[in-house]
Protein backbone atom coordinates (compact mmCIF):
# COMPACT_ATOMS: atom_id res chain seq x y z
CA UNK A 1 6.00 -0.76 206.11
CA UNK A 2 7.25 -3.03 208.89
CA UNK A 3 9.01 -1.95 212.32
CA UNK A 4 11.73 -3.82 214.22
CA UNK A 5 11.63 -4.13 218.10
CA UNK A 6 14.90 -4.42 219.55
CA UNK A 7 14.10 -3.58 223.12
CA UNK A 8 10.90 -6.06 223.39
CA UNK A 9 12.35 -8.98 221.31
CA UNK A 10 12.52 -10.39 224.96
CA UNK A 11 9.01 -10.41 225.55
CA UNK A 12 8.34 -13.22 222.81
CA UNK A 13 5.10 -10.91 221.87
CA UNK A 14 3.52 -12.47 218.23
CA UNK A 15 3.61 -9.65 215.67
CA UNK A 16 0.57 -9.18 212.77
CA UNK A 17 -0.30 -7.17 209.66
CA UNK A 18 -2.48 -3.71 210.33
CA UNK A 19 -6.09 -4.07 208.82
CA UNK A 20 -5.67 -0.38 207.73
CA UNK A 21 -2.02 0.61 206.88
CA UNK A 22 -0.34 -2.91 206.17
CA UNK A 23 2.15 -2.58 208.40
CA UNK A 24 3.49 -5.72 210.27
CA UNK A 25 3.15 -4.53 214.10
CA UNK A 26 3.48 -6.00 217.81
CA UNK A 27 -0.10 -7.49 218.74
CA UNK A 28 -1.47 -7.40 222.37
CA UNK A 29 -0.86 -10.34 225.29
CA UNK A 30 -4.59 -10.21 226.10
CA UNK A 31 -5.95 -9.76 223.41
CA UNK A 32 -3.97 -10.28 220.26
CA UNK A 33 -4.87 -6.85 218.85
CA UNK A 34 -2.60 -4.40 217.06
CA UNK A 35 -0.99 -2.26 219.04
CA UNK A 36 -1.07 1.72 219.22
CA UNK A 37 1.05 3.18 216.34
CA UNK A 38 1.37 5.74 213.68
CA UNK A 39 1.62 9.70 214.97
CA UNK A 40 0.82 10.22 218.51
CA UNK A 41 -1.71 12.68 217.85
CA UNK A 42 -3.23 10.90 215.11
CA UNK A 43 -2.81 6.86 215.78
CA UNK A 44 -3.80 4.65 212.91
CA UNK A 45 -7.16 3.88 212.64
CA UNK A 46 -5.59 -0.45 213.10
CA UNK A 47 -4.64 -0.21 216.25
CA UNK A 48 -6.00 -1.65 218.85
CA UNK A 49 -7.89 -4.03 216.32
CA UNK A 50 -7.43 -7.83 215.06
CA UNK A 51 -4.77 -8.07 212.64
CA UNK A 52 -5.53 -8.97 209.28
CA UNK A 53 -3.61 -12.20 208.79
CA UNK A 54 -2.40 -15.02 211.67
CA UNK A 55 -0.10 -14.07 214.27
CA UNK A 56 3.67 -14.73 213.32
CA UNK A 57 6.22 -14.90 216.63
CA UNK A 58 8.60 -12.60 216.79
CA UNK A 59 11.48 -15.35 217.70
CA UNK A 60 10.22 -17.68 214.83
CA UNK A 61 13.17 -16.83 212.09
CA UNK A 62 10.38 -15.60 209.68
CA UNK A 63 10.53 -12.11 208.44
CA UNK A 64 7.99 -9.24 209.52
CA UNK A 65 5.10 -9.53 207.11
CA UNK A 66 5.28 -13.16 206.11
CA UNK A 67 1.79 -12.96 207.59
CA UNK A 68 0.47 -11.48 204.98
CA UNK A 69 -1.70 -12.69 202.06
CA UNK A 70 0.08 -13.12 198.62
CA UNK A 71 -0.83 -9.67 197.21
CA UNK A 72 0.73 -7.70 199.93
CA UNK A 73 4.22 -6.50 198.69
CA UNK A 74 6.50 -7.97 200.88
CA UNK A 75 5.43 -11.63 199.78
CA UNK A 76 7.67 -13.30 197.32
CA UNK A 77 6.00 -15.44 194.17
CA UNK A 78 7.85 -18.94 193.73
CA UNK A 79 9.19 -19.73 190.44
CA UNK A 80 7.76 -22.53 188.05
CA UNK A 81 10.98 -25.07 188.51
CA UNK A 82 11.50 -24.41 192.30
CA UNK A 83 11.08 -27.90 194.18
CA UNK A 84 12.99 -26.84 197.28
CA UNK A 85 10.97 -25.54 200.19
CA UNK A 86 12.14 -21.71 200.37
CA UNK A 87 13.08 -21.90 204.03
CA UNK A 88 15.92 -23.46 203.19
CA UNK A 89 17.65 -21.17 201.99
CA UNK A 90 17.42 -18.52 205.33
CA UNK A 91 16.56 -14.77 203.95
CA UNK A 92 14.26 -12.24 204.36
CA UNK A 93 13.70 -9.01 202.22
CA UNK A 94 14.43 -5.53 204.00
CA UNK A 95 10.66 -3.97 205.39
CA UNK A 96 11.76 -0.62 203.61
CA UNK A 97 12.27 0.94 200.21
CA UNK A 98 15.92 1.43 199.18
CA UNK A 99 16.87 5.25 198.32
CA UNK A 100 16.04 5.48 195.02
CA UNK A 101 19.82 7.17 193.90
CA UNK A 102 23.31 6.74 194.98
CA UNK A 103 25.36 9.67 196.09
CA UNK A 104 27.78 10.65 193.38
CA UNK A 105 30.40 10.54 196.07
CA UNK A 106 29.85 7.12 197.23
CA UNK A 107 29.65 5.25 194.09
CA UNK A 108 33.48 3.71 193.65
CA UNK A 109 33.09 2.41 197.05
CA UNK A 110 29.50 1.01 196.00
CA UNK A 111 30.61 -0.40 192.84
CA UNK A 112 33.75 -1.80 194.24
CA UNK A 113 32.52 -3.61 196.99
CA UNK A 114 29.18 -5.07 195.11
CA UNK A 115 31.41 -6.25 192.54
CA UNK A 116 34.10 -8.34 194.71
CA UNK A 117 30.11 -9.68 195.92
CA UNK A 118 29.83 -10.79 192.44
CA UNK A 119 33.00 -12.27 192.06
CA UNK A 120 32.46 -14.54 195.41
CA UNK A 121 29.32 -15.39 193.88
CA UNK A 122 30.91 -16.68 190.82
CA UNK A 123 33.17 -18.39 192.10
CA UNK A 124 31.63 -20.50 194.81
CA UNK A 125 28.32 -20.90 193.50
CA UNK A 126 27.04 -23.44 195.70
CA UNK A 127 27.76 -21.38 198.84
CA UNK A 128 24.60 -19.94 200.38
CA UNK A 129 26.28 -17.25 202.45
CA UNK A 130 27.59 -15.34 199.09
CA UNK A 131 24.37 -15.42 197.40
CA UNK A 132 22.59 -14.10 200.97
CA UNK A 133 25.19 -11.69 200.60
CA UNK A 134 24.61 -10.26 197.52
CA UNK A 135 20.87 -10.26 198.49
CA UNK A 136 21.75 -8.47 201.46
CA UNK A 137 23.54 -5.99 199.96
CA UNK A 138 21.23 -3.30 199.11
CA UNK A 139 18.92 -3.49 201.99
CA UNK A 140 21.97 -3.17 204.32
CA UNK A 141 23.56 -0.31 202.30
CA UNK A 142 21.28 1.76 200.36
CA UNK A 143 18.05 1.95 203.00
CA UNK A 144 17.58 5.64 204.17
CA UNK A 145 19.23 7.54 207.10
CA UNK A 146 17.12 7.67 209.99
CA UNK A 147 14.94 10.80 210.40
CA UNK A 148 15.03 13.46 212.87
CA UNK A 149 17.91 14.75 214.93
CA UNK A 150 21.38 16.22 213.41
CA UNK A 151 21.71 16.46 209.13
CA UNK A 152 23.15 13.44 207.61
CA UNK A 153 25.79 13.06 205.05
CA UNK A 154 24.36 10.25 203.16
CA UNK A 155 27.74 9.00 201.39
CA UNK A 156 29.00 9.30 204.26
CA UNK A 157 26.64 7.17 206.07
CA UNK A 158 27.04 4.57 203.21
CA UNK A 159 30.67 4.54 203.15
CA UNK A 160 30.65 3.68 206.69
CA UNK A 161 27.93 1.27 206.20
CA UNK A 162 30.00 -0.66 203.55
CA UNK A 163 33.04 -1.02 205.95
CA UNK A 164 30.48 -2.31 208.44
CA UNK A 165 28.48 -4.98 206.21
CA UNK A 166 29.00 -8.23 207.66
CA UNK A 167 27.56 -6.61 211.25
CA UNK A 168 24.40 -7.15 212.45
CA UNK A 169 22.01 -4.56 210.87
CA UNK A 170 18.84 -4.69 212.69
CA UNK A 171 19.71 -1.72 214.78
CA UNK A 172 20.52 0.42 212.05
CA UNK A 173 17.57 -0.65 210.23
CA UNK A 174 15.16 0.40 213.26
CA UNK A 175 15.37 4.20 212.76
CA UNK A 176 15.30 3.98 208.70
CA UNK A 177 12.69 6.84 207.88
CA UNK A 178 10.19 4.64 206.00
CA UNK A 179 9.06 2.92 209.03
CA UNK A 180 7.52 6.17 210.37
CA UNK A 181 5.34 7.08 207.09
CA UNK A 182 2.37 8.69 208.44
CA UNK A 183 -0.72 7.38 206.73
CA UNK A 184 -1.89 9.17 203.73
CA UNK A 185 -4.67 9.89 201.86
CA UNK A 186 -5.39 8.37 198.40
CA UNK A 187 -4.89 11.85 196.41
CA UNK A 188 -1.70 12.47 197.94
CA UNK A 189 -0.09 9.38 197.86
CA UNK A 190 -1.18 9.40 193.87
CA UNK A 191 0.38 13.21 193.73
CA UNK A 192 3.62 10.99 195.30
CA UNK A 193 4.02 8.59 193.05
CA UNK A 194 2.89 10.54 189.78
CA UNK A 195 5.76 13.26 191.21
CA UNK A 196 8.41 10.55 191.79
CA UNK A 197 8.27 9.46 187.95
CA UNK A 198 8.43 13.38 186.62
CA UNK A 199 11.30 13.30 188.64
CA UNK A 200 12.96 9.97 186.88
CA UNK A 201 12.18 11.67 183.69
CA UNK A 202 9.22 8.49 182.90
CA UNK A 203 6.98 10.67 181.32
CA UNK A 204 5.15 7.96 179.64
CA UNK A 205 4.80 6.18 183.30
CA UNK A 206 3.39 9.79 185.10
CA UNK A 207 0.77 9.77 182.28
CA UNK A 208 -0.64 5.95 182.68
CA UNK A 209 -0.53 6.45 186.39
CA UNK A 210 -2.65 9.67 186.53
CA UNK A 211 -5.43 8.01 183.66
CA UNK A 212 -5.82 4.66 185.15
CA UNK A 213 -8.64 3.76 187.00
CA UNK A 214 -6.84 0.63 189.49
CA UNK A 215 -7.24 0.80 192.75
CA UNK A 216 -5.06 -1.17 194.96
CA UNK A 217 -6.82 -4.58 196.20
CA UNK A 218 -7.10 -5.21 199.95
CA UNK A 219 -5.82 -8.42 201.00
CA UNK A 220 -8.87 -10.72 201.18
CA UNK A 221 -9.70 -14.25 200.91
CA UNK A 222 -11.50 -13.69 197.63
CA UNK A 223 -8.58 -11.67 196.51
CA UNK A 224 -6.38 -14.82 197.13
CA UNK A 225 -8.49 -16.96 195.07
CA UNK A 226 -8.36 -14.63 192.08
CA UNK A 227 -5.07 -14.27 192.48
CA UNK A 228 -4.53 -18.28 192.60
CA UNK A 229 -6.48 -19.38 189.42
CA UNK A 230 -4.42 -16.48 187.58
CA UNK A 231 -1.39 -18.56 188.80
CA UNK A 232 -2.11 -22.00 188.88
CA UNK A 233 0.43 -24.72 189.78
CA UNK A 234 3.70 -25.65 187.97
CA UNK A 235 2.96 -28.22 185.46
CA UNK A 236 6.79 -29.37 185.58
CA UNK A 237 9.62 -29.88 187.99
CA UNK A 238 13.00 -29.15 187.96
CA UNK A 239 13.18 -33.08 187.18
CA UNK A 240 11.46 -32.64 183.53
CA UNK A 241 14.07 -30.31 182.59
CA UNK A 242 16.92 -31.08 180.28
CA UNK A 243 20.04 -31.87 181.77
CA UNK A 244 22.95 -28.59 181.68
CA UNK A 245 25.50 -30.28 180.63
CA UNK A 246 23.46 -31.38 176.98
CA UNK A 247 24.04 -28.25 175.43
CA UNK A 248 26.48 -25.20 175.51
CA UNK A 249 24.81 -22.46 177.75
CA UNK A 250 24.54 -19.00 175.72
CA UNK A 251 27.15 -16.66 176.88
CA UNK A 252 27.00 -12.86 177.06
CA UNK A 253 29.31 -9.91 176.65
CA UNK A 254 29.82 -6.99 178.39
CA UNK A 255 28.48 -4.59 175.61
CA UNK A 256 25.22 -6.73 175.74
CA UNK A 257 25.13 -6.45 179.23
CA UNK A 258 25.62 -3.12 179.23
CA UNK A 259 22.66 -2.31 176.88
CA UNK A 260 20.68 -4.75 178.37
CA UNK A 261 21.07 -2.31 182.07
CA UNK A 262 20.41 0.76 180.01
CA UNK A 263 17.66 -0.16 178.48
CA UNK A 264 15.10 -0.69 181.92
CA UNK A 265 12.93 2.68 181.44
CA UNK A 266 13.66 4.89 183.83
CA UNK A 267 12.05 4.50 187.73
CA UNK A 268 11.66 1.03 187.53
CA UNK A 269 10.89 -0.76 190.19
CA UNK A 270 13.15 -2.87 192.03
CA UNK A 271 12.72 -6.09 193.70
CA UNK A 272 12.29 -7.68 197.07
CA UNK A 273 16.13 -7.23 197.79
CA UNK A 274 15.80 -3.18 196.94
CA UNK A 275 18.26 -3.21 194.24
CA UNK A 276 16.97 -0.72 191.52
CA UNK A 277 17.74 -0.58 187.57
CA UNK A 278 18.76 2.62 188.15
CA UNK A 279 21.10 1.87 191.28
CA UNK A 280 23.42 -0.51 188.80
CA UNK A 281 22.96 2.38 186.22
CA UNK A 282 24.84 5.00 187.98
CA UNK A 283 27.30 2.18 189.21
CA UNK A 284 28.62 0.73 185.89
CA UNK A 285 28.72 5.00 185.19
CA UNK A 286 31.34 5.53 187.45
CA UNK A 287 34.36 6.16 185.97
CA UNK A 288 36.44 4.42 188.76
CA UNK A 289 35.20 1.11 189.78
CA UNK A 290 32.14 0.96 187.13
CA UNK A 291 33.91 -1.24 184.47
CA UNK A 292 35.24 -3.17 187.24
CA UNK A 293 31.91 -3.67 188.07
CA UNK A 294 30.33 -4.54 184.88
CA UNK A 295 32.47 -7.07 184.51
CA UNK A 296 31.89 -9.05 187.41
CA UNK A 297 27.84 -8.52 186.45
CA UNK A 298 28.82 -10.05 182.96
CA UNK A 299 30.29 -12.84 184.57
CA UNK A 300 27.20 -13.25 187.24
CA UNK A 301 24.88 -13.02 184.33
CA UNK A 302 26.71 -15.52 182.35
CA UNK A 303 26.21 -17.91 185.63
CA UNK A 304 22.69 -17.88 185.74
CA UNK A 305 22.39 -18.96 182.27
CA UNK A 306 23.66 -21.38 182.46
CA UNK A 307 21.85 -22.76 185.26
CA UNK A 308 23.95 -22.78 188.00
CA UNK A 309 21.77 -21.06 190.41
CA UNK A 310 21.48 -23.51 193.58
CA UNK A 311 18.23 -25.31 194.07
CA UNK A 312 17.57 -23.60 197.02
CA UNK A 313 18.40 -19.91 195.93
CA UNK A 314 16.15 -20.55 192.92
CA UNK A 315 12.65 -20.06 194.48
CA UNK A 316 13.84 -16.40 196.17
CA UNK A 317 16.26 -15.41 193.12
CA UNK A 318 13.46 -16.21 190.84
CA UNK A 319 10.27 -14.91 193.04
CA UNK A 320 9.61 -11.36 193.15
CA UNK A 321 7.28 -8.39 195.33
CA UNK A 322 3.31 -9.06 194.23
CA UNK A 323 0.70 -6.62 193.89
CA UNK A 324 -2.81 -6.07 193.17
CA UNK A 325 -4.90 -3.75 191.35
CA UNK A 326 -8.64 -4.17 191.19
CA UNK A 327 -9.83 -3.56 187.62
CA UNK A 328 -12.60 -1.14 186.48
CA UNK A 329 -14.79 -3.48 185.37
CA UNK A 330 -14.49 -6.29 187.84
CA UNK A 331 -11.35 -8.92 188.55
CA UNK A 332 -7.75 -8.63 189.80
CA UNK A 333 -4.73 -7.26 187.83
CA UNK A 334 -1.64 -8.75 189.89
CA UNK A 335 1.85 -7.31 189.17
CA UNK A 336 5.19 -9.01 190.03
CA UNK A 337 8.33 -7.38 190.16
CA UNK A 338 11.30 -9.70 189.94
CA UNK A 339 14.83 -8.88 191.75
CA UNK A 340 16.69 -6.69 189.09
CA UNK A 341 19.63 -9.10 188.25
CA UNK A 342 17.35 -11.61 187.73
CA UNK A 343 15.56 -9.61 184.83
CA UNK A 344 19.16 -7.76 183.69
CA UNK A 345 19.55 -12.03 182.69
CA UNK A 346 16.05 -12.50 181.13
CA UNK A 347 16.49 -9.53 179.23
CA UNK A 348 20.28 -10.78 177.98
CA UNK A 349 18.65 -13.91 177.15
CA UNK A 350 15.85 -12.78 174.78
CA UNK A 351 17.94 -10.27 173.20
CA UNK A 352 20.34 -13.24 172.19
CA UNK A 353 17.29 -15.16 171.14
CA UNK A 354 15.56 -12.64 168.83
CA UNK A 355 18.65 -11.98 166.85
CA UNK A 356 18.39 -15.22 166.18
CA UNK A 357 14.56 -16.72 165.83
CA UNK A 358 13.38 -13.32 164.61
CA UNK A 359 13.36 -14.44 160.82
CA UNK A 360 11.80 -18.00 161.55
CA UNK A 361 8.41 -16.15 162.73
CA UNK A 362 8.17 -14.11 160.26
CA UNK A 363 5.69 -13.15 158.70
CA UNK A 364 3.33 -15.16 160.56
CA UNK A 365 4.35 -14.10 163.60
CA UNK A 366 4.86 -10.15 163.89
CA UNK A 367 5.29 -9.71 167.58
CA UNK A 368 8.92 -11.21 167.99
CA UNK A 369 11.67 -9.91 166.26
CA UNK A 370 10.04 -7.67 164.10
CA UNK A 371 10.62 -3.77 165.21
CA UNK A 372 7.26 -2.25 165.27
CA UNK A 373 5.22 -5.43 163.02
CA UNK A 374 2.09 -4.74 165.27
CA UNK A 375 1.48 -1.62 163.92
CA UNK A 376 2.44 -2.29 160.63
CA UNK A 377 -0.42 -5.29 161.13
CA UNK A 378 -3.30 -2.91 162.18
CA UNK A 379 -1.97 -0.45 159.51
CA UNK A 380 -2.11 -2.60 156.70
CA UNK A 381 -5.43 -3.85 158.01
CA UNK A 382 -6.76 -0.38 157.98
CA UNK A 383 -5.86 0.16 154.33
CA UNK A 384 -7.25 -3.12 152.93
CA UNK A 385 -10.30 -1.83 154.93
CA UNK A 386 -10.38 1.03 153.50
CA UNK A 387 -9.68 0.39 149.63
CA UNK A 388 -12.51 -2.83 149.50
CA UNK A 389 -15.12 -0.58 150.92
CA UNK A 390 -14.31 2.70 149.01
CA UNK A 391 -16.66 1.43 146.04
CA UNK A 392 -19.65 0.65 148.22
CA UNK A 393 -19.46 3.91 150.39
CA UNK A 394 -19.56 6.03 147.54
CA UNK A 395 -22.41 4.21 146.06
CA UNK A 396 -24.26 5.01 149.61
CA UNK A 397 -23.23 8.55 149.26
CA UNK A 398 -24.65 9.01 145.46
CA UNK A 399 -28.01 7.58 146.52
CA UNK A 400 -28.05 10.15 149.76
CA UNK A 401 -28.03 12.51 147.59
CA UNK A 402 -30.94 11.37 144.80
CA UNK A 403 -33.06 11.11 147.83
């Protein structure tokens, strides 16, 4: 949704959010409005118009849409613990969605080359640059060809684009094709979507799409204040926290890993990195470099639990991409997607737990660790219902029928 400016970086113009298509665009010297984009025969109805947020510089370090309010989807939520101001730890998502499968032909190098990521990761925790790395990677890699002009070979592309990863990548980025979306209507950007999950095979996904009645919110003031008493601050600080080295950290093997990245339905989302469920699906699939692969993720996800995540990492590793859907009857609904390691740990961690806490909440409890206990709840409700109020309706019926 955002667009890079290589040739007029000199001109130290302040950039802004579109009031109509949320993009983050160039605003005007005179008069701080948006300038002309979109199709040249059919500009978006934004430009030439105030932006919708304060103007960001383009030479400030911050990324294009920072200006944004918190339910635009390039924002990133904070997590609970994080104390550290997130500037100091120097990243900024990619402005585009990742390709939403890898090539069948490019998937050893892929696997390879995220996984020695991993392993850098692992074993110098503390260093910022491996962690921007890793953060890096997908954005840098897996963002689409640019459109127009000669066919490309995409694993070819990506190949190349692995052997070039430490380069600068804002002039590859410039001609991705999902800076130059044209603007579309409601129905067919619903006919998108709803298409995009029949393809993934997330039937159950296509079907709550098409019947729900959200709408997405537009980024408001009153929107922000919904969206803040939904979240309200952290009550605790990375100080109230017990102390890692109290207890033995739960460790995880590579068969629970392994289920735990199989188990995301199918299309999710991924987070404000671009990484995908599905991406480290077909990766740990390969039959060259994916066990390579998984076991470097293993050993990542056996890192973050036990809480050796730097300070500074935390608040972007643990944030995530926010939305906002306005409810039928009145309110907000706000969504936040996490970065997909991040959850591929979380759901590691309550897989260990269950196996293990499931018994101590039950039967009191019947919505952790018990398979299906909700619906054997309303069920057995239903019955009880039914059999103390047999009697009476049959007495209601017999007197119908004197009448």
């Amino acid at each position: 949704m955002s667009q890079h400016w290589p040739l007029s970086q000199t001109a130290n113009k302040a950039n802004g959010v579109c009031s109509v298509c949320h993009a983050t665009r160039q605003l005007m010297h005179k008069d701080g409005t948006v300038h002309r984009h979109g199709p040249r025969n059919q500009p978006c109805p934004g430009s030439h118009k105030p932006p919708l947020g304060p103007s960001v510089s383009c030479t400030s370090g911050h990324a294009p849409g920072a200006a944004a309010p918190p339910m635009v989807s390039s924002q990133t939520v904070s997590a609970p613990q994080a104390t550290v101001a997130a500037e100091h730890f120097n990243w900024s998502p990619p402005d585009y969605a990742s390709i939403r499968h890898i090539p069948k032909a490019s998937r050893p190098a892929c696997a390879s080359h995220f996984a020695g990521l991993l392993r850098q990761v692992v074993k110098h925790p503390d260093s910022q640059a491996h962690w921007r790395e890793v953060l890096n990677w997908s954005g840098s890699v897996l963002f689409p060809p640019k459109r127009g002009g000669k066919r490309h070979n995409i694993s070819a592309t990506i190949k190349s684009r692995l052997v070039s990863f430490h380069s600068p990548p804002a002039t590859t980025r410039a001609g991705s094709s999902a800076s130059f979306r044209r603007h579309e209507d409601p129905d067919s950007q619903l006919a998108r979507v709803v298409a995009a999950k029949l393809e993934d095979g997330n039937l159950r996904a296509a079907v709550r799409i098409l019947s729900s009645d959200d709408s997405p919110a537009q980024p408001s003031l009153d929107g922000l204040a919904k969206l803040q008493a939904k979240h309200p601050p952290a009550t605790l600080c990375c100080s109230d926290l017990p102390s890692t080295g109290q207890c033995q950290p739960l460790a995880v093997e590579e068969p629970d890993v392994r289920k735990a990245i199989l188990s995301f339905p199918a299309g999710s989302a991924g987070g404000h990195d671009g990484l995908r469920p599905q991406h480290l699906k077909e990766l740990i699939s390969c039959r060259e470099s994916g066990q390579e692969l998984l076991t470097d993720i293993t050993a990542f996800v056996n890192l973050l639990l036990a809480g050796r995540c730097p300070e500074s990492v935390t608040p972007v590793f643990f944030g995530g991409r926010m939305l906002a859907l306005n409810k039928k009857g009145g309110g907000i609904r706000p969504i936040a997607i996490g970065l997909t390691l991040r959850r591929l740990a979380s759901k590691c961690a309550n897989s260990a737990v269950l196996a293990r806490l499931g018994h101590k909440f039950s039967p009191r409890q019947l919505g952790l660790g018990t398979p299906g206990g909700c619906e054997a709840a309303i069920h057995s409700t239903r019955r009880f219902w039914d059999a103390g109020s047999r009697p009476y309706r049959c007495q209601t019926r017999f007197f119908q029928r004197v009448q």
